[in-house]
PDB file of N, CA and C in Angstrom:
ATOM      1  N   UNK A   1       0.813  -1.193   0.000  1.00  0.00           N
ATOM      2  CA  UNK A   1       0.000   0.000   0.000  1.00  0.00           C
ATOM      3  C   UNK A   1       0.863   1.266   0.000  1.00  0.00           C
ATOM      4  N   UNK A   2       1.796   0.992   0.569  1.00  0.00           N
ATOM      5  CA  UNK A   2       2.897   2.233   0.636  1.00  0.00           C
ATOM      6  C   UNK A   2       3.212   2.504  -0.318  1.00  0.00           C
ATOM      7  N   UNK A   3       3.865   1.486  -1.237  1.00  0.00           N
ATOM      8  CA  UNK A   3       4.964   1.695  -2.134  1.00  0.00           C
ATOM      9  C   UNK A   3       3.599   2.239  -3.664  1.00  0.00           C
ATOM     10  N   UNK A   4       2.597   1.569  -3.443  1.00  0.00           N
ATOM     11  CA  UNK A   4       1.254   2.301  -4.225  1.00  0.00           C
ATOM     12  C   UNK A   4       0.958   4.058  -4.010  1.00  0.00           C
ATOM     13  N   UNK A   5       1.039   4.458  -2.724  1.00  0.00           N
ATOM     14  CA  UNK A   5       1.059   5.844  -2.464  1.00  0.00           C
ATOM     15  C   UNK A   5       2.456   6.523  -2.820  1.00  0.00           C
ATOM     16  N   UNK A   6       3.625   6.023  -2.490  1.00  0.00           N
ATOM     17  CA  UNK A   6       4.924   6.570  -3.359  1.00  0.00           C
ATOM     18  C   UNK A   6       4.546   6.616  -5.036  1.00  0.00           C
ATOM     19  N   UNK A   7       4.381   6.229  -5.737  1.00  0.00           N
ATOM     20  CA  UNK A   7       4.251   5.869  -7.268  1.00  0.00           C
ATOM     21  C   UNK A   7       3.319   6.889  -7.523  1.00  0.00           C
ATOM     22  N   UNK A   8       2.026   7.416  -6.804  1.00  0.00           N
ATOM     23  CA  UNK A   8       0.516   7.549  -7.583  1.00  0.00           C
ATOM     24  C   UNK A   8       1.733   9.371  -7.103  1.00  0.00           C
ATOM     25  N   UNK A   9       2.081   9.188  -5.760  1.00  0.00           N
ATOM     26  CA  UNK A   9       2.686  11.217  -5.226  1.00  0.00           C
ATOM     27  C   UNK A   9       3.934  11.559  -6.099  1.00  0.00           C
ATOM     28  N   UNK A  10       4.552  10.610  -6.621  1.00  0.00           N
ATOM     29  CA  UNK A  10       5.898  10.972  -7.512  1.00  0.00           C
ATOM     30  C   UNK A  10       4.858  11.215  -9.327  1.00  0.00           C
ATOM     31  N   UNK A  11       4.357  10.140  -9.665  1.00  0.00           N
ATOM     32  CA  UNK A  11       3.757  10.697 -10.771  1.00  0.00           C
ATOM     33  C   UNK A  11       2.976  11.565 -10.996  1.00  0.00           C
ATOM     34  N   UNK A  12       2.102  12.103  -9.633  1.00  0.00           N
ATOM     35  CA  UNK A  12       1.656  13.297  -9.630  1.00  0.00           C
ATOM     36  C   UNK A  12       2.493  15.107  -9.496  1.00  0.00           C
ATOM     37  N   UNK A  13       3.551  14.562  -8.877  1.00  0.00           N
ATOM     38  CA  UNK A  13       3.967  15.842  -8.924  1.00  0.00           C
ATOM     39  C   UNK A  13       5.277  16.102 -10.051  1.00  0.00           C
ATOM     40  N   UNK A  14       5.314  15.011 -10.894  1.00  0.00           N
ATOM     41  CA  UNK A  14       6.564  14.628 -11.953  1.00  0.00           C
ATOM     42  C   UNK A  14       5.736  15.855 -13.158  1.00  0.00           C
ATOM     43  N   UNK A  15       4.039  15.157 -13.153  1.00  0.00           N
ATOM     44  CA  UNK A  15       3.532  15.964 -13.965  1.00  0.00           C
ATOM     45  C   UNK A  15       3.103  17.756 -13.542  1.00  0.00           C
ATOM     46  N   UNK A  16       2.850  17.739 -11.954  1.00  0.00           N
ATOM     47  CA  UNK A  16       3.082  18.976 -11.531  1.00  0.00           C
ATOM     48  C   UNK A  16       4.325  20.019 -11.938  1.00  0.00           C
ATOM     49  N   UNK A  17       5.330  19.383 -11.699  1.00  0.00           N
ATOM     50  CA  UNK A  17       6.772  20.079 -12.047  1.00  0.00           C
ATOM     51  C   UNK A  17       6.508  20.090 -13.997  1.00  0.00           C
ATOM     52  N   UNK A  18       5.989  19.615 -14.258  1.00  0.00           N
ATOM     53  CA  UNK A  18       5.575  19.776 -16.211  1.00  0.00           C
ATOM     54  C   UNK A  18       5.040  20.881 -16.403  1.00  0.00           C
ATOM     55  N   UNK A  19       3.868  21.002 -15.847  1.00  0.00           N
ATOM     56  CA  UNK A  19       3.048  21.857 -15.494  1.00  0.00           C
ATOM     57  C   UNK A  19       3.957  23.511 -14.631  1.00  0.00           C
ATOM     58  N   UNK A  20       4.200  23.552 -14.113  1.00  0.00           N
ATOM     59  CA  UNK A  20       4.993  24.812 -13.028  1.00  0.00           C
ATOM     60  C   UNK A  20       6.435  25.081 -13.319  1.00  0.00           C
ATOM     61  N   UNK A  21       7.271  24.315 -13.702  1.00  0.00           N
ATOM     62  CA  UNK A  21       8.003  24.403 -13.803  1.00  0.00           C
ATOM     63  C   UNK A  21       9.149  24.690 -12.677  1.00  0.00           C
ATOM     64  N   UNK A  22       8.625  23.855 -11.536  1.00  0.00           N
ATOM     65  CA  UNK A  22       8.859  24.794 -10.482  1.00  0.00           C
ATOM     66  C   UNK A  22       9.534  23.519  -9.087  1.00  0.00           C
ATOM     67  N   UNK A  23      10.924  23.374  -9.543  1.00  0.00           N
ATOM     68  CA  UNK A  23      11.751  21.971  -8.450  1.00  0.00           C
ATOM     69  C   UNK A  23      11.073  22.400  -7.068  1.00  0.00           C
ATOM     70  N   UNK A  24      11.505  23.452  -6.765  1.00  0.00           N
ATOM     71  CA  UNK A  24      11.043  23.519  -5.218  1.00  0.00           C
ATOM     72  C   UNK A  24       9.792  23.461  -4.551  1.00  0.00           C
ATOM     73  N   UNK A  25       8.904  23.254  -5.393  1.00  0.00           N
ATOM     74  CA  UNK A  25       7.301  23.565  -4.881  1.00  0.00           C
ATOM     75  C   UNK A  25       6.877  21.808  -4.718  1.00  0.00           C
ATOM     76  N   UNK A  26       7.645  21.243  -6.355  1.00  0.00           N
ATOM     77  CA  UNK A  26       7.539  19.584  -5.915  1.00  0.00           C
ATOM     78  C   UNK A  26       7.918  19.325  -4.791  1.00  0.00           C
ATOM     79  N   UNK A  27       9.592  19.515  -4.562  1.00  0.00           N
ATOM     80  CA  UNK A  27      10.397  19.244  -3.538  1.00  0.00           C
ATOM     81  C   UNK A  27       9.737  19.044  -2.198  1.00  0.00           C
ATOM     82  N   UNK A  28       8.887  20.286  -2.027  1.00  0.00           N
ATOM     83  CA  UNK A  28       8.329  20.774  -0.662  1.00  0.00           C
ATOM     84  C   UNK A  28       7.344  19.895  -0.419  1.00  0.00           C
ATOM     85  N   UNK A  29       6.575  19.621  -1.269  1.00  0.00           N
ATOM     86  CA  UNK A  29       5.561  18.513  -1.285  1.00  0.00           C
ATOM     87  C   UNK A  29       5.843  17.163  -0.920  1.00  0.00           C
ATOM     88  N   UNK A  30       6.483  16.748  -1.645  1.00  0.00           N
ATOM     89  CA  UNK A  30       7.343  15.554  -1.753  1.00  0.00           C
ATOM     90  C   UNK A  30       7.743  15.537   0.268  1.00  0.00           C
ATOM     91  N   UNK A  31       8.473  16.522   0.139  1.00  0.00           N
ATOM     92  CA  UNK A  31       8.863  16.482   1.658  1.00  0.00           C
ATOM     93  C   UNK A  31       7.520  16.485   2.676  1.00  0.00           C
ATOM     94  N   UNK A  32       6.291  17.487   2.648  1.00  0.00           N
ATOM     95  CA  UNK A  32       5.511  17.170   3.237  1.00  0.00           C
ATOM     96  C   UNK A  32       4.769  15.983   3.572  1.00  0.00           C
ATOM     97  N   UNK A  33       4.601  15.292   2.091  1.00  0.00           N
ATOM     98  CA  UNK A  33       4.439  13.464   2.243  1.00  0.00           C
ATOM     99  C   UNK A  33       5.264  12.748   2.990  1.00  0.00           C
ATOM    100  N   UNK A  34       6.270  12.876   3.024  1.00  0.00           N
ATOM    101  CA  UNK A  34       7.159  11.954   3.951  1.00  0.00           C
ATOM    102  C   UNK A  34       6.916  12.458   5.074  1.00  0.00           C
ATOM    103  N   UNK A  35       6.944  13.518   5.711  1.00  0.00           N
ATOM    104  CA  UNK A  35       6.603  13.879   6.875  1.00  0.00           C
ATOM    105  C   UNK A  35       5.329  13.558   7.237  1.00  0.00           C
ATOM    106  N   UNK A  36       4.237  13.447   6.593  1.00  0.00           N
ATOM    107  CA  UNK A  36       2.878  13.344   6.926  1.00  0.00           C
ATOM    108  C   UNK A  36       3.195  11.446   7.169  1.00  0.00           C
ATOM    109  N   UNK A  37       3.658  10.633   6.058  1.00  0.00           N
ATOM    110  CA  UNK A  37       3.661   9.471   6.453  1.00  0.00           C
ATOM    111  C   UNK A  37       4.001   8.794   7.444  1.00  0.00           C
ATOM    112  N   UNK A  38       5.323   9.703   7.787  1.00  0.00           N
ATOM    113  CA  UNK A  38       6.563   9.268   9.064  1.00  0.00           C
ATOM    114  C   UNK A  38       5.580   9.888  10.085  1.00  0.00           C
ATOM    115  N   UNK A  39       4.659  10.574  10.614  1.00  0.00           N
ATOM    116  CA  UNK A  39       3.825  10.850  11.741  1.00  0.00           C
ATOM    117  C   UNK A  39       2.588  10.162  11.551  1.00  0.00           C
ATOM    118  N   UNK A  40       2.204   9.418  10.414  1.00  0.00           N
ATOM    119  CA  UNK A  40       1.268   8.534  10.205  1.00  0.00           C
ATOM    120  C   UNK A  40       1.742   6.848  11.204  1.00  0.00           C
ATOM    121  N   UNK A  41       3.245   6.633  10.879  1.00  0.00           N
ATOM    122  CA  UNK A  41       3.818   5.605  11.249  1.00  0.00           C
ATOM    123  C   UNK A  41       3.860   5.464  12.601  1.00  0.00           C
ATOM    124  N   UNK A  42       3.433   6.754  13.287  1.00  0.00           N
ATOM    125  CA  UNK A  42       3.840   7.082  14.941  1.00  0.00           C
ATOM    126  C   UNK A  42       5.914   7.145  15.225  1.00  0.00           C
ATOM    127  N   UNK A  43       5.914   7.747  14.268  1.00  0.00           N
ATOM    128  CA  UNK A  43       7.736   7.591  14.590  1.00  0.00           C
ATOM    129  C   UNK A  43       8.056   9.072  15.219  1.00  0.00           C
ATOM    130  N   UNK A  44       9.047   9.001  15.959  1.00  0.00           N
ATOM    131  CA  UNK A  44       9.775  10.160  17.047  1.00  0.00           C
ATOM    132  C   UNK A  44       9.889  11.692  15.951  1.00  0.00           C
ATOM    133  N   UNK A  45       9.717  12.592  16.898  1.00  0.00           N
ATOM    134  CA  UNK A  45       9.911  14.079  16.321  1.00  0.00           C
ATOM    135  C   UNK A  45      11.406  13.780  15.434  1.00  0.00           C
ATOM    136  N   UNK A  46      12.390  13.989  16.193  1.00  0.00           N
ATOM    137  CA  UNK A  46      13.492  14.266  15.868  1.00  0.00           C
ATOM    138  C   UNK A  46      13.487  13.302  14.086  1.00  0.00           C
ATOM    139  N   UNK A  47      12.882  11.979  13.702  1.00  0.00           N
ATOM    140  CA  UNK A  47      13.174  11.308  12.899  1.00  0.00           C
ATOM    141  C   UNK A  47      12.416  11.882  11.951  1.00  0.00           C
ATOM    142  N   UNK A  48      11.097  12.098  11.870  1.00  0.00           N
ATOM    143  CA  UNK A  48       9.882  12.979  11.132  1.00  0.00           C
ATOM    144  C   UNK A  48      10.953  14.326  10.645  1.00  0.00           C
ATOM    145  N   UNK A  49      11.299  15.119  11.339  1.00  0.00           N
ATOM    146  CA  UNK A  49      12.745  16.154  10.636  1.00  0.00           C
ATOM    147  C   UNK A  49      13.496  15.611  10.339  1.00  0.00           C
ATOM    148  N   UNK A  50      14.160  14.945  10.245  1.00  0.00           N
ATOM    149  CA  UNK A  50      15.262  14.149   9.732  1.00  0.00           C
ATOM    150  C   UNK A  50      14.706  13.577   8.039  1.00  0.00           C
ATOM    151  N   UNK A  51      13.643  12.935   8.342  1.00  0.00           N
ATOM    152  CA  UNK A  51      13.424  11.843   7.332  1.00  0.00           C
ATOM    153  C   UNK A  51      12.788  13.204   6.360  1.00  0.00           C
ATOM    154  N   UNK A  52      11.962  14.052   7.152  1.00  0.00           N
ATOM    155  CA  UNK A  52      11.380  15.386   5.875  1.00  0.00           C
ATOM    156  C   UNK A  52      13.089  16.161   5.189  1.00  0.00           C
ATOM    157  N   UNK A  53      13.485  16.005   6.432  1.00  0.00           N
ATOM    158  CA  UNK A  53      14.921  17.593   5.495  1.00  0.00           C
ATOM    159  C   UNK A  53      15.338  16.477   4.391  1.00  0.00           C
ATOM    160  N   UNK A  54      15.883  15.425   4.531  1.00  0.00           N
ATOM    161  CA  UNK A  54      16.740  14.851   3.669  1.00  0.00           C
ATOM    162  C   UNK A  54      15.307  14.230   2.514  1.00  0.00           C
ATOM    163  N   UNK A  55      14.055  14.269   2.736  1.00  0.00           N
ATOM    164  CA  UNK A  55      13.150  14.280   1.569  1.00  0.00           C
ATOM    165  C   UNK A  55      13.653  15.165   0.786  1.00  0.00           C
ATOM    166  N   UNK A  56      13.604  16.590   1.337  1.00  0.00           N
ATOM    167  CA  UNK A  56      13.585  17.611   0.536  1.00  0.00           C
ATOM    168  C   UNK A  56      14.456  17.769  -0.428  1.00  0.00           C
ATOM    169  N   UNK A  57      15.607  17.929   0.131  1.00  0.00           N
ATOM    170  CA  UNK A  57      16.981  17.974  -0.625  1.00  0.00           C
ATOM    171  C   UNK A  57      17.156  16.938  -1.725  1.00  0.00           C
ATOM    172  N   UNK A  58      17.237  15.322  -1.469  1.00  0.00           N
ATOM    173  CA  UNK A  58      17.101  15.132  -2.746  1.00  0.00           C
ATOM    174  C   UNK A  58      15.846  15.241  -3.462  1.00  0.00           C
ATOM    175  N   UNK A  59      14.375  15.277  -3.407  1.00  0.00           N
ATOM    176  CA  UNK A  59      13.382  15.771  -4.633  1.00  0.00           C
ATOM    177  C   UNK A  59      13.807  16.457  -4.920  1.00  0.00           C
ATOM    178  N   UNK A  60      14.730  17.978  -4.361  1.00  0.00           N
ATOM    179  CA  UNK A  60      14.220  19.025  -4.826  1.00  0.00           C
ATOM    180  C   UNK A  60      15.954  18.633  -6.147  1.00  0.00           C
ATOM    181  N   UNK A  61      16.539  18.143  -5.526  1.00  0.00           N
ATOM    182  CA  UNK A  61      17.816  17.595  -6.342  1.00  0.00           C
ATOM    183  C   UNK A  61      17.335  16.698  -7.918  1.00  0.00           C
ATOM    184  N   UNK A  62      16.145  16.135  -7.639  1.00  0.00           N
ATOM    185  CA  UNK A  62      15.707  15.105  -8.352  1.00  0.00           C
ATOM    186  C   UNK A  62      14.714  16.195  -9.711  1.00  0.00           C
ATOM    187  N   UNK A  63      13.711  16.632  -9.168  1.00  0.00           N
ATOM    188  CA  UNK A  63      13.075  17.211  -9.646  1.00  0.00           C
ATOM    189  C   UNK A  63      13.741  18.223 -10.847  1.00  0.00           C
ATOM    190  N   UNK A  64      15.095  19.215 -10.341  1.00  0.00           N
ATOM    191  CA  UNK A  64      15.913  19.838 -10.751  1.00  0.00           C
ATOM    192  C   UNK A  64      16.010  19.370 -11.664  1.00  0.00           C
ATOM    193  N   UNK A  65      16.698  18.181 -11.761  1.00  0.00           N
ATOM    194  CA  UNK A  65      17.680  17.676 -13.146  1.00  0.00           C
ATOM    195  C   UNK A  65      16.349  17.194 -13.882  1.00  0.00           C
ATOM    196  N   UNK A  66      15.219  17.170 -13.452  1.00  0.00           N
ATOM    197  CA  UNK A  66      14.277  16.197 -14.376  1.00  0.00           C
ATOM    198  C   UNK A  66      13.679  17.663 -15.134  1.00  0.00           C
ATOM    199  N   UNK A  67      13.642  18.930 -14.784  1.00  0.00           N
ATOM    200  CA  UNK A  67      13.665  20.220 -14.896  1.00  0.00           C
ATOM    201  C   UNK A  67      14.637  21.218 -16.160  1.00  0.00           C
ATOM    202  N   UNK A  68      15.923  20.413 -15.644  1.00  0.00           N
ATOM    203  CA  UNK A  68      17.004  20.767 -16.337  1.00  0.00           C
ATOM    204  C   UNK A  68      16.856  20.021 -18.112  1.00  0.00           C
ATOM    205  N   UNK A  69      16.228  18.504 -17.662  1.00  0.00           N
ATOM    206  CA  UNK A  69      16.984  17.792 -18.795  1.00  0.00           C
ATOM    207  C   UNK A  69      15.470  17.813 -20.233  1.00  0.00           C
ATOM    208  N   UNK A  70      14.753  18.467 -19.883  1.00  0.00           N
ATOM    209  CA  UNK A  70      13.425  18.329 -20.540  1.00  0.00           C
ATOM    210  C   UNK A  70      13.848  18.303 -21.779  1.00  0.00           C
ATOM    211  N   UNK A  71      13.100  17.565 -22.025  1.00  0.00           N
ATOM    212  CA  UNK A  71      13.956  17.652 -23.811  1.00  0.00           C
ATOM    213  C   UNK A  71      14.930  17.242 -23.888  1.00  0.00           C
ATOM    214  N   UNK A  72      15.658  16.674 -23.529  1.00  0.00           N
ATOM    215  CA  UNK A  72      16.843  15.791 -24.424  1.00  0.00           C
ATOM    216  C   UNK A  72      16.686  14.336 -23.588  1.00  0.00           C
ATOM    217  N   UNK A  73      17.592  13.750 -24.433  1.00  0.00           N
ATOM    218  CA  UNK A  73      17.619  12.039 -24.235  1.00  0.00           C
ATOM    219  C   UNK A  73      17.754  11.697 -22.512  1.00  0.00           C
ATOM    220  N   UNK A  74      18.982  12.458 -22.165  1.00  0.00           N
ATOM    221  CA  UNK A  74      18.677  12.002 -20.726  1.00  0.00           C
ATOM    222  C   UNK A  74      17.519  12.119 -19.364  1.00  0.00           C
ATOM    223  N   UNK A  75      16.515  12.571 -20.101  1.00  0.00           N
ATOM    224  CA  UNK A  75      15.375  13.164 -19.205  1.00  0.00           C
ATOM    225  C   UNK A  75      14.515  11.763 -18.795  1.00  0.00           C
ATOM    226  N   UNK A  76      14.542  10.860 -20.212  1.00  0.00           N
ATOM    227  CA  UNK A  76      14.380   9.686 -19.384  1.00  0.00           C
ATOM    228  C   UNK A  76      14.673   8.552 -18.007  1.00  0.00           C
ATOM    229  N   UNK A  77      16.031   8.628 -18.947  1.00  0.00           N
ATOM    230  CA  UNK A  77      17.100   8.306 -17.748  1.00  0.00           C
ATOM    231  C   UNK A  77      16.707   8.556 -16.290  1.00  0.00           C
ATOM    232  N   UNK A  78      16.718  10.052 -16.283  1.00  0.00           N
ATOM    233  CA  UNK A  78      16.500  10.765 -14.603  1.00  0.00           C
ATOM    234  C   UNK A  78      15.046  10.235 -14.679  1.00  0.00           C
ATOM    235  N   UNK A  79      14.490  10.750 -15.291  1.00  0.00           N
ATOM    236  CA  UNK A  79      12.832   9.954 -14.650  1.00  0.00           C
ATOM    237  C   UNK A  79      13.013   8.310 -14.190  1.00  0.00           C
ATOM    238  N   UNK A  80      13.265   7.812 -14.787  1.00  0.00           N
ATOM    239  CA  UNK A  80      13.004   5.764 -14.224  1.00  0.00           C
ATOM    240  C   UNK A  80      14.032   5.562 -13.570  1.00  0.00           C
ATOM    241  N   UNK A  81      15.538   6.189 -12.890  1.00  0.00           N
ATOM    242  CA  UNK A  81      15.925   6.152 -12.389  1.00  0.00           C
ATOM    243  C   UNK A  81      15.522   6.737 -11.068  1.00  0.00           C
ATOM    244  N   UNK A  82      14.516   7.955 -11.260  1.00  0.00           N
ATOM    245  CA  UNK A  82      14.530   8.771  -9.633  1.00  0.00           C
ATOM    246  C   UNK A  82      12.923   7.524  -9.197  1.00  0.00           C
ATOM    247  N   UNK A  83      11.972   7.307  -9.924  1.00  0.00           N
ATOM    248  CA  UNK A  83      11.429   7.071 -10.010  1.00  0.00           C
ATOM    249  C   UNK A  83      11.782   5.179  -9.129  1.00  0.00           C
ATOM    250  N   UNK A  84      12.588   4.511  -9.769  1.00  0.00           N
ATOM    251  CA  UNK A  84      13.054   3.590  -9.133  1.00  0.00           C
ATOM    252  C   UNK A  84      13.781   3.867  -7.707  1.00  0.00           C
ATOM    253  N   UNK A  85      14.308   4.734  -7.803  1.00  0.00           N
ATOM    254  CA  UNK A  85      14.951   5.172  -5.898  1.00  0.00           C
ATOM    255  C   UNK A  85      13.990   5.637  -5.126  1.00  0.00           C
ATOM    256  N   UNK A  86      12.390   6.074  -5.494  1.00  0.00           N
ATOM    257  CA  UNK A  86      12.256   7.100  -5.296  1.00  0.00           C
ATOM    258  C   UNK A  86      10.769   5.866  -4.201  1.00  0.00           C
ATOM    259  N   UNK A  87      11.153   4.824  -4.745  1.00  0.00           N
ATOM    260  CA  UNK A  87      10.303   3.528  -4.342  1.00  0.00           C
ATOM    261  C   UNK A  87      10.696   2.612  -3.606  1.00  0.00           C
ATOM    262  N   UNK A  88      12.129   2.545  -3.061  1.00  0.00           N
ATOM    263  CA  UNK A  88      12.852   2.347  -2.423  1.00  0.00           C
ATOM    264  C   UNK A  88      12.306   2.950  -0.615  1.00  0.00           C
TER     265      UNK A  88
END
């Protein structure tokens, strides 16, 4: 069920960032999901910040290059690659 809610929030905001053009607004999102999940899980404050900051940084890392590469060959690449970590 998890790894179903990762897939449906990354392809939604893959096409958001299409749409906006905009790494950090995914990023932030992206990070709010993990945070909302990790306090869904009942897990400790300190880990809920932890597990949101380092969300952020790489989506917003991820999103970037998927941002950067629009249009050329490697844009795939970064998509089924972030997309595969991103399910992890």
């Amino acid at each position: 069920m998890l790894l179903f809610i990762k897939i449906i929030v990354l392809v939604g905001l893959i096409r958001l960032l299409m749409a906006t053009e905009s790494p950090i607004l995914c990023a932030a999102l992206y990070a709010g999901v993990a945070v909302l999940l990790s306090l869904a899980a009942e897990r400790e404050l300190p880990i809920v910040l932890t597990t949101g900051t380092i969300g952020f940084c790489l989506a917003f890392a991820y999103f970037w290059m998927l941002d950067r590469m629009e249009g050329s060959g490697l844009y795939w690449v970064v998509l089924i690659v972030g997309l595969l970590i991103g399910m992890v």
